[in-house]
N, C-alpha and C. Protein backbone atom coordinates (compact mmCIF):
# COMPACT_ATOMS: atom_id res chain seq x y z
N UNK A 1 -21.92 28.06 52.68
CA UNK A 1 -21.77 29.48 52.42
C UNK A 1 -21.47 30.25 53.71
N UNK A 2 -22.01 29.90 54.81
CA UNK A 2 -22.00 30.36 56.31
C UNK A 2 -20.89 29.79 57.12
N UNK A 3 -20.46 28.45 56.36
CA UNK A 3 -19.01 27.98 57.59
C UNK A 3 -18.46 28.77 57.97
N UNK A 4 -17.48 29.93 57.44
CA UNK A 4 -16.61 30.96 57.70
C UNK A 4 -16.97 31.71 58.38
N UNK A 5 -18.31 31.75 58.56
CA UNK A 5 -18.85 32.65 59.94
C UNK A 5 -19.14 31.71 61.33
N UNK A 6 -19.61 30.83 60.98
CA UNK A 6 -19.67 29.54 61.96
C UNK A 6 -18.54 29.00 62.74
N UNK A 7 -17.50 29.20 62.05
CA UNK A 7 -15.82 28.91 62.26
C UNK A 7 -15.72 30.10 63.27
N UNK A 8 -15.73 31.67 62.58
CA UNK A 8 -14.72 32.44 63.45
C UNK A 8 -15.97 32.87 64.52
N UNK A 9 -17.08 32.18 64.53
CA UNK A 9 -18.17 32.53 65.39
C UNK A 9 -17.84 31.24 66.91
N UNK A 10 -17.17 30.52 66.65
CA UNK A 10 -17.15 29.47 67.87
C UNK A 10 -15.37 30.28 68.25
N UNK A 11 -14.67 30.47 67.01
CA UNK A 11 -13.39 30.50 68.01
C UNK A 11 -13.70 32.40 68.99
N UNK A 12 -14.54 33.03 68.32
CA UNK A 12 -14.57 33.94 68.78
C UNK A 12 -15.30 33.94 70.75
N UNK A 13 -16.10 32.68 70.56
CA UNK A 13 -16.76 32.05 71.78
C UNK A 13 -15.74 31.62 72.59
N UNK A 14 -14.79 30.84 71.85
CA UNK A 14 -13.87 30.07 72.42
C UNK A 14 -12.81 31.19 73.28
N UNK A 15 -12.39 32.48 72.42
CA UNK A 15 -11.36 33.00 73.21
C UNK A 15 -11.88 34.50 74.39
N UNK A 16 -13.21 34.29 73.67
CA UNK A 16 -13.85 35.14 75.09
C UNK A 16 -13.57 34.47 76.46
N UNK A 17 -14.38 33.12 76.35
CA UNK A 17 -14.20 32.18 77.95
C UNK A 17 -12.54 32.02 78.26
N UNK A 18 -11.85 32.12 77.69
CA UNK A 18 -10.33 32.56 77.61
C UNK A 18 -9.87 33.67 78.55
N UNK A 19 -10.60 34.53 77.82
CA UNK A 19 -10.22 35.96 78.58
C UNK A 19 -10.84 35.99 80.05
N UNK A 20 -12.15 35.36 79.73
CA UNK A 20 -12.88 35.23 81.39
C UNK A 20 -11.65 34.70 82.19
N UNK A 21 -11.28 33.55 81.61
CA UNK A 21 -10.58 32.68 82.62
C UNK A 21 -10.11 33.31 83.54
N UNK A 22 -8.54 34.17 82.35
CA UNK A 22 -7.83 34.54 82.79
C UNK A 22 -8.19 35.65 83.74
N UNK A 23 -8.84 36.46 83.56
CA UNK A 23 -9.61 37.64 84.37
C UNK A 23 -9.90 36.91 85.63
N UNK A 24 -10.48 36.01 85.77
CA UNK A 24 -10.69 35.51 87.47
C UNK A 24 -9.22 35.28 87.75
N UNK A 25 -8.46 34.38 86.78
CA UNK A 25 -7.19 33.87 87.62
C UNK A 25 -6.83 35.25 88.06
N UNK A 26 -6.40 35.92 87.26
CA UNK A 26 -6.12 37.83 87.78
C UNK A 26 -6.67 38.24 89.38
N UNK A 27 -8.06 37.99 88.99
CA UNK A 27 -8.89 38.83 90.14
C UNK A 27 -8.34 37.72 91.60
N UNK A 28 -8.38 36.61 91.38
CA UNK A 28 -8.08 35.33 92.69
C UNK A 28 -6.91 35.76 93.20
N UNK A 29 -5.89 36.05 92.39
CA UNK A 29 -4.30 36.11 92.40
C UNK A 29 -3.91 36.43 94.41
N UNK A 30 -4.69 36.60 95.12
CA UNK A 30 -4.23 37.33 96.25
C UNK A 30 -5.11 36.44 97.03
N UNK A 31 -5.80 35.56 96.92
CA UNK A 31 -7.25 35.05 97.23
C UNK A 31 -6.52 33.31 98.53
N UNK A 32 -6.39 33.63 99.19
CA UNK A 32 -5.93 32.47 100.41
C UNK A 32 -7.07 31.23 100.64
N UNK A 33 -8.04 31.55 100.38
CA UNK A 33 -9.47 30.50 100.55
C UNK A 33 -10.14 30.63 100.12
N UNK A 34 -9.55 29.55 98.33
CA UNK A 34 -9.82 29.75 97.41
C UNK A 34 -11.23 28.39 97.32
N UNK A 35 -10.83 27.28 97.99
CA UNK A 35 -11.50 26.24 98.33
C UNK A 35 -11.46 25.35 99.19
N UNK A 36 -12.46 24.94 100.12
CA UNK A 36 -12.42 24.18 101.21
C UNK A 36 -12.01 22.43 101.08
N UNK A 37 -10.70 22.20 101.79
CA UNK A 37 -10.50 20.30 101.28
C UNK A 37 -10.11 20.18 102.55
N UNK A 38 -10.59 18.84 102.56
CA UNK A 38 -10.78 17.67 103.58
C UNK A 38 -10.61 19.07 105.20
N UNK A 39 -11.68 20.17 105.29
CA UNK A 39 -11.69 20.98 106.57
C UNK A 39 -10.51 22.08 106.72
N UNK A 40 -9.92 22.42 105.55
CA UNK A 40 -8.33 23.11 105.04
C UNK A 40 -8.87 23.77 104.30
N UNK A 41 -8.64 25.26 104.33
CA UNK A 41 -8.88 26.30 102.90
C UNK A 41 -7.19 25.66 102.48
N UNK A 42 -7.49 25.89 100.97
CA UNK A 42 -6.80 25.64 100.03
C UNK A 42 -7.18 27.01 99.30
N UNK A 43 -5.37 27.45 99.02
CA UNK A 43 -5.34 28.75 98.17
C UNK A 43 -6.10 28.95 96.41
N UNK A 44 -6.79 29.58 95.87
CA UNK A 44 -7.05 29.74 94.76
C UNK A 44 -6.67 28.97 93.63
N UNK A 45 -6.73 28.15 92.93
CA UNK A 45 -5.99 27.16 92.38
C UNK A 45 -5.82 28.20 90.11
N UNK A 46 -4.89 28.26 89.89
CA UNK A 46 -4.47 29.07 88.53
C UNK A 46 -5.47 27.88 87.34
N UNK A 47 -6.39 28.34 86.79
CA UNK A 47 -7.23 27.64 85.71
C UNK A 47 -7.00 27.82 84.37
N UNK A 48 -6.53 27.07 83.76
CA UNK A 48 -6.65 26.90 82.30
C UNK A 48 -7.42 26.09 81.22
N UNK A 49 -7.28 26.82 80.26
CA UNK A 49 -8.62 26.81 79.30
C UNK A 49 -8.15 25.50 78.10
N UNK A 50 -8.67 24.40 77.70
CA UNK A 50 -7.98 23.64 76.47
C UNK A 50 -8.61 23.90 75.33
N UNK A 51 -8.32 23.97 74.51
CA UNK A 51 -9.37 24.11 72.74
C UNK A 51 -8.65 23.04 72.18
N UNK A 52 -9.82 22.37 71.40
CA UNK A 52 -9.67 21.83 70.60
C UNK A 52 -10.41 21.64 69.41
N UNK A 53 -9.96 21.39 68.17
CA UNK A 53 -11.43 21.19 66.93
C UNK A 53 -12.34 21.02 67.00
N UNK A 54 -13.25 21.09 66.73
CA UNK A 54 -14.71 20.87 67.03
C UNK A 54 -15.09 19.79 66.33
N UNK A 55 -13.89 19.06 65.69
CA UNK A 55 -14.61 17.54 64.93
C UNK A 55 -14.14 16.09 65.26
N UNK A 56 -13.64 15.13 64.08
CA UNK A 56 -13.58 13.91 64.52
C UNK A 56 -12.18 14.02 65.03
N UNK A 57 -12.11 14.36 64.18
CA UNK A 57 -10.13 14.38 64.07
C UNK A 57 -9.33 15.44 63.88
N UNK A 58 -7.93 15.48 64.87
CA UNK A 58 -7.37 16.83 64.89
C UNK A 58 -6.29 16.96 63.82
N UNK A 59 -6.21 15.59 63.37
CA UNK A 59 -5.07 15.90 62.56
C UNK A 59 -5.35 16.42 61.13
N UNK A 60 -4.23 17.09 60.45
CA UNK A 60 -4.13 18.02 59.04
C UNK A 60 -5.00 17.51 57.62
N UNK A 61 -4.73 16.18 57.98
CA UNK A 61 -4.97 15.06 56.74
C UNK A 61 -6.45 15.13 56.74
N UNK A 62 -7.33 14.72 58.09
CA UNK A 62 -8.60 14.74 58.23
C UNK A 62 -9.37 15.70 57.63
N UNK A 63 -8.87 17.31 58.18
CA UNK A 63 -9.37 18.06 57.09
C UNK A 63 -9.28 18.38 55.84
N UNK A 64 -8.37 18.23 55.50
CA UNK A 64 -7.57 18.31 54.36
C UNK A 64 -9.06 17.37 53.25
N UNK A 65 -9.30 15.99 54.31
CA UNK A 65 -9.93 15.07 53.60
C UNK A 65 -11.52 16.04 53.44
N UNK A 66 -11.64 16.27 54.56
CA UNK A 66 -12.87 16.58 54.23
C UNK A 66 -13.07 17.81 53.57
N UNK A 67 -12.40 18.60 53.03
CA UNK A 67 -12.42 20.29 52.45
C UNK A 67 -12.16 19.34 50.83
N UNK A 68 -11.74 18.26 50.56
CA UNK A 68 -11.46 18.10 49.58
C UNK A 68 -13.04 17.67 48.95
N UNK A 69 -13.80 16.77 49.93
CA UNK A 69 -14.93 16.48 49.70
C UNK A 69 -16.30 17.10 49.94
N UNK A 70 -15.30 18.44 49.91
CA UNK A 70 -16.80 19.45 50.15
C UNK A 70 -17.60 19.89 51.35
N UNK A 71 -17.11 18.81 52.22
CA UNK A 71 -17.11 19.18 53.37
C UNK A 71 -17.46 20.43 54.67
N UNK A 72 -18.20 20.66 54.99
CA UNK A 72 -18.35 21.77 56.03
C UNK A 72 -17.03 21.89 56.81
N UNK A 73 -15.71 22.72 56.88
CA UNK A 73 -14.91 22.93 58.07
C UNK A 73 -15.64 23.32 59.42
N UNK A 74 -15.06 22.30 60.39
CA UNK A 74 -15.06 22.27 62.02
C UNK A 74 -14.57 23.52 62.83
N UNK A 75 -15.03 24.22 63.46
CA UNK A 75 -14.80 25.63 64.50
C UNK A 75 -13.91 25.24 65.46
N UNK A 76 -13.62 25.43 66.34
CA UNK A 76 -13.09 25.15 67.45
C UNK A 76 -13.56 25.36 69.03
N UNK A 77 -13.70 24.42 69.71
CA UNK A 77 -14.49 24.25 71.26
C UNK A 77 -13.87 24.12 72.20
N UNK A 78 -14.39 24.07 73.82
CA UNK A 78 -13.60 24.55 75.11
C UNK A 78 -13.72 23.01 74.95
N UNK A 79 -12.34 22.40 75.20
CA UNK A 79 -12.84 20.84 75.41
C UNK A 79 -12.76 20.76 76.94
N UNK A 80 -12.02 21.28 77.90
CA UNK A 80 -12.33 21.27 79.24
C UNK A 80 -11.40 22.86 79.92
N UNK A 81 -12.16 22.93 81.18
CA UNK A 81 -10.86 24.24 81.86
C UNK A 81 -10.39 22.91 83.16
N UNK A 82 -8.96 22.90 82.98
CA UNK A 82 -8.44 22.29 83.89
C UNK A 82 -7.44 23.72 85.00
N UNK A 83 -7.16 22.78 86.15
CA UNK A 83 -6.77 23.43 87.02
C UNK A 83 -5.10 23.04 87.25
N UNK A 84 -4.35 24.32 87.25
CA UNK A 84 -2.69 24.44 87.25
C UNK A 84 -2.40 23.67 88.22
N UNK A 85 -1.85 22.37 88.31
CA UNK A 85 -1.25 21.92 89.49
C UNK A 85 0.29 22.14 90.30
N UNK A 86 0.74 23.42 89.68
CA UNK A 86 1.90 23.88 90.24
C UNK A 86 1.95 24.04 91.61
N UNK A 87 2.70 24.21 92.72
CA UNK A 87 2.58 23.73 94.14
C UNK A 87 2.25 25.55 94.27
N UNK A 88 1.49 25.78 95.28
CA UNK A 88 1.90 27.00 95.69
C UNK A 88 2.66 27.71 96.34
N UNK A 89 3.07 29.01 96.09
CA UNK A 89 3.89 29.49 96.69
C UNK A 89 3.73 29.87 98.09
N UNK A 90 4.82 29.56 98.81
CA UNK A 90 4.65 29.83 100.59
C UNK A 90 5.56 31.41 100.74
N UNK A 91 4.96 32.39 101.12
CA UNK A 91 5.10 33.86 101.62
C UNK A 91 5.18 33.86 103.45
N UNK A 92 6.38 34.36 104.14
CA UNK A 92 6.39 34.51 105.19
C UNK A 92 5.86 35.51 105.60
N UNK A 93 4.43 35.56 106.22
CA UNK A 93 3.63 36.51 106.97
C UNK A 93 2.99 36.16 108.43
N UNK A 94 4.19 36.03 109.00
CA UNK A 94 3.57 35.36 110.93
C UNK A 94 1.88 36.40 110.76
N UNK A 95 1.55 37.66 110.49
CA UNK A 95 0.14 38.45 111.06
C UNK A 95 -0.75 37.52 110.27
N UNK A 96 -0.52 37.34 109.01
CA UNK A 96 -1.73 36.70 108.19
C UNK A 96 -2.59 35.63 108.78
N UNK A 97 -4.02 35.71 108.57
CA UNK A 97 -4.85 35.07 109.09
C UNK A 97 -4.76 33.22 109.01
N UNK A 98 -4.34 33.58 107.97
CA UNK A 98 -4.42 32.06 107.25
C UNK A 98 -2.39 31.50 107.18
N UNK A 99 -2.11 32.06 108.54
CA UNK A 99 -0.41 31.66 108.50
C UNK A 99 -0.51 30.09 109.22
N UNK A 100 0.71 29.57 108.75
CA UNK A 100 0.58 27.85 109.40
C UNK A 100 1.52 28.13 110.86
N UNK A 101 1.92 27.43 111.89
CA UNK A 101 2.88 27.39 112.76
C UNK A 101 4.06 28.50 112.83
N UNK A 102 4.18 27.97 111.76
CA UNK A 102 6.10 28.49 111.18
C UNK A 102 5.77 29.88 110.83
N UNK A 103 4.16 30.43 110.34
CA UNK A 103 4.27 31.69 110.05
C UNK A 103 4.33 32.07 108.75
N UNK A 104 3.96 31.31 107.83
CA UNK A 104 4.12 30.80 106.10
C UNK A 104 2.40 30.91 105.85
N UNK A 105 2.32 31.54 104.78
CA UNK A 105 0.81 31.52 104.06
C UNK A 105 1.03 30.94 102.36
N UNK A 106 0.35 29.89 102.10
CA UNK A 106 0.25 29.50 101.18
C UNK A 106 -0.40 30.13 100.06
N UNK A 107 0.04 30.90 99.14
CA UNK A 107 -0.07 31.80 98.19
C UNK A 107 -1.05 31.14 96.85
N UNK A 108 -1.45 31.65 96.10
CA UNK A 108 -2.10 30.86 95.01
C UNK A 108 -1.22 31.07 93.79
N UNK A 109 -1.02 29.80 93.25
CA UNK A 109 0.18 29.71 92.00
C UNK A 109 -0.49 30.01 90.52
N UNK A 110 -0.96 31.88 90.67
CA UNK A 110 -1.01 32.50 89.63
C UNK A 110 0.22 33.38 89.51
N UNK A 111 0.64 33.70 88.57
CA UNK A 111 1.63 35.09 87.99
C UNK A 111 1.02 35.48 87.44
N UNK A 112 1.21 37.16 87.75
CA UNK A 112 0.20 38.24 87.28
C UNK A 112 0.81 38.10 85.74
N UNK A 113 1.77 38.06 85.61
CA UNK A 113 3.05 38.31 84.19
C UNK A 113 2.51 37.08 83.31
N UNK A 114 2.37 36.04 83.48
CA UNK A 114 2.01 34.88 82.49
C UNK A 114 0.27 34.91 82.38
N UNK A 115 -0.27 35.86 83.19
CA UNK A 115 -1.93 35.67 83.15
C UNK A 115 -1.92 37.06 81.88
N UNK A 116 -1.32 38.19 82.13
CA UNK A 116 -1.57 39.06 80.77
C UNK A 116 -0.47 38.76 80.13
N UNK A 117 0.62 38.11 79.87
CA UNK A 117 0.40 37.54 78.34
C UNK A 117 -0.32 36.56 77.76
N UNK A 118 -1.17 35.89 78.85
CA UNK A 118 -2.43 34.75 77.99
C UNK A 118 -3.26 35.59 77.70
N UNK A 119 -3.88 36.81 78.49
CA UNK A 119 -4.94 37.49 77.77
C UNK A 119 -4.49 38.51 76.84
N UNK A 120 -3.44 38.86 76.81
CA UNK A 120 -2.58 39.43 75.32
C UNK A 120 -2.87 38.70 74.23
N UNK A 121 -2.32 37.56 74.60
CA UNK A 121 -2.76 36.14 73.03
C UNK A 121 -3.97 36.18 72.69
N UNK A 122 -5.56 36.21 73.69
CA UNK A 122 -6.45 36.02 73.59
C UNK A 122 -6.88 37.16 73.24
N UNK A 123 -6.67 38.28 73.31
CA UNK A 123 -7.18 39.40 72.64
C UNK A 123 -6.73 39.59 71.01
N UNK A 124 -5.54 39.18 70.74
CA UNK A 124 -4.86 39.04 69.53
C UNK A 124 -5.45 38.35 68.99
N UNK A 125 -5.95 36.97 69.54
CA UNK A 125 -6.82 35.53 68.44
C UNK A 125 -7.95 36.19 68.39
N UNK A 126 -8.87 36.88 69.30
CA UNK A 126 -10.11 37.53 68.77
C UNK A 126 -10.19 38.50 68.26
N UNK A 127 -8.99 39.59 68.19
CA UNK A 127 -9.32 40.52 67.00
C UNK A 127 -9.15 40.04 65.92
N UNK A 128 -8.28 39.21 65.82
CA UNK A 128 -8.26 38.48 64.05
C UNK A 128 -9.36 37.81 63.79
N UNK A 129 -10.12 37.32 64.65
CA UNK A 129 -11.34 36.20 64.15
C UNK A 129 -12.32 37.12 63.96
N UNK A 130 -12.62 38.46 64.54
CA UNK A 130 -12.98 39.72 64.18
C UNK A 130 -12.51 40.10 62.78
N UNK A 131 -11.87 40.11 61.86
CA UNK A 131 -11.16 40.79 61.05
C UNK A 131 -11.80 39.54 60.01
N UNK A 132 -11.36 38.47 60.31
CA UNK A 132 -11.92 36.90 59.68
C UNK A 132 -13.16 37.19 59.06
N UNK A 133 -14.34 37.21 60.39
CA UNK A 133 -15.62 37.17 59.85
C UNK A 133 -15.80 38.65 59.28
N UNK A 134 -15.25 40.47 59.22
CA UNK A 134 -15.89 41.09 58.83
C UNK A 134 -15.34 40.62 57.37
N UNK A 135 -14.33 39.87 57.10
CA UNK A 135 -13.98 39.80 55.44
C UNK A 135 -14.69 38.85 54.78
N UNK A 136 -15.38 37.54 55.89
CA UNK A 136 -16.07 36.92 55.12
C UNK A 136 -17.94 37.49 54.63
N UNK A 137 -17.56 38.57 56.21
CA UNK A 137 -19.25 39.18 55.41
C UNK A 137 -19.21 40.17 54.50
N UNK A 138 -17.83 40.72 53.99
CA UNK A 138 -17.54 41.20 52.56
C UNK A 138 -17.84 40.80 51.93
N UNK A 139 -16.91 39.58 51.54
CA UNK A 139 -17.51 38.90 50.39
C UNK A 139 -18.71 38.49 50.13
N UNK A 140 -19.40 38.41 50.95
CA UNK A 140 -20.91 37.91 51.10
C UNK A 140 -21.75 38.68 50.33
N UNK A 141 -21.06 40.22 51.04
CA UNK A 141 -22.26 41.40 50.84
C UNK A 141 -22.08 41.57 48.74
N UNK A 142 -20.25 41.58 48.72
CA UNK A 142 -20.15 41.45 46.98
C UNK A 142 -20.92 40.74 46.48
N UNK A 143 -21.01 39.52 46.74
CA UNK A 143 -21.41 38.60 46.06
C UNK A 143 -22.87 38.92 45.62
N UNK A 144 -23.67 39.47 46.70
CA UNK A 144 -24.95 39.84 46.75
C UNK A 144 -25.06 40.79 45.56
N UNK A 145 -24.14 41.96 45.39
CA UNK A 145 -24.46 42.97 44.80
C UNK A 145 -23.94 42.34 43.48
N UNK A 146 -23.43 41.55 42.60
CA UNK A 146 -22.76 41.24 41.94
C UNK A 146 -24.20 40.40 40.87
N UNK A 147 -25.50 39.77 41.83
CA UNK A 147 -26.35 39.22 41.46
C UNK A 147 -27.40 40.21 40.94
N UNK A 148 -27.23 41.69 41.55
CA UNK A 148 -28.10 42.75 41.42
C UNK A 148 -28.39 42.53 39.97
């Protein structure tokens, strides 16, 4: 009776830490020593978020199988945040603190432009999962009054 809230209650979890993400990648975007390797700051590295089902199996059929058998439907979970391995961008700034020889600062490989349209998407998937659960606690509340 509660799956449908259980469902848009994890993806609603799911696309908050989304929005976090992206909000640090945002806030880092300018950030030169982002992390210390092998005695080298290394620039801010761009993080992304994976989701996946929250059950055995991702494919159509699986659920399909189990909704047929009555089944509880699976929510959806952070299965890991991995890190963008795009190279970073090199900016010619001889003053910058963190310039190499040549006068080049290694930039962190976020775009402001591809970070708000991920949190565009992610605001879009959580107002609908918003919209999701207030219709499933409609029906809920009918149902209730329907027993009156």
């Amino acid at each position: 009776m509660f799956s449908g809230m259980d469902i848009s209650a994890s993806a609603l979890t799911s696309q908050r830490l989304r929005m976090d993400v992206t909000s640090a990648n945002i806030s880092n975007a300018d950030t030169t020593r982002g992390r210390l390797v092998d005695g080298e700051w290394e620039p801010y590295r761009r993080k992304m978020v994976h989701m996946q089902s929250d059950g055995e199996g991702s494919r159509f059929q699986h659920h399909l199988h189990r909704a047929a058998q009555g089944q509880d439907p699976h929510g959806v979970r952070i299965n890991q945040i991995i890190e963008d391995e795009t190279p970073f961008e090199q900016q010619y700034n001889p003053d910058h603190p963190d310039a190499d020889e040549d006068g080049y600062v290694a930039m962190p490989n976020v775009d402001p432009l591809k970070e708000m349209v991920d949190l565009m998407g992610a605001t879009r998937s959580y107002e609908a999962n918003v919209t999701a659960l207030d219709a499933h606690k409609g029906m809920l509340m009918r149902a209730l009054e329907i027993g009156r």
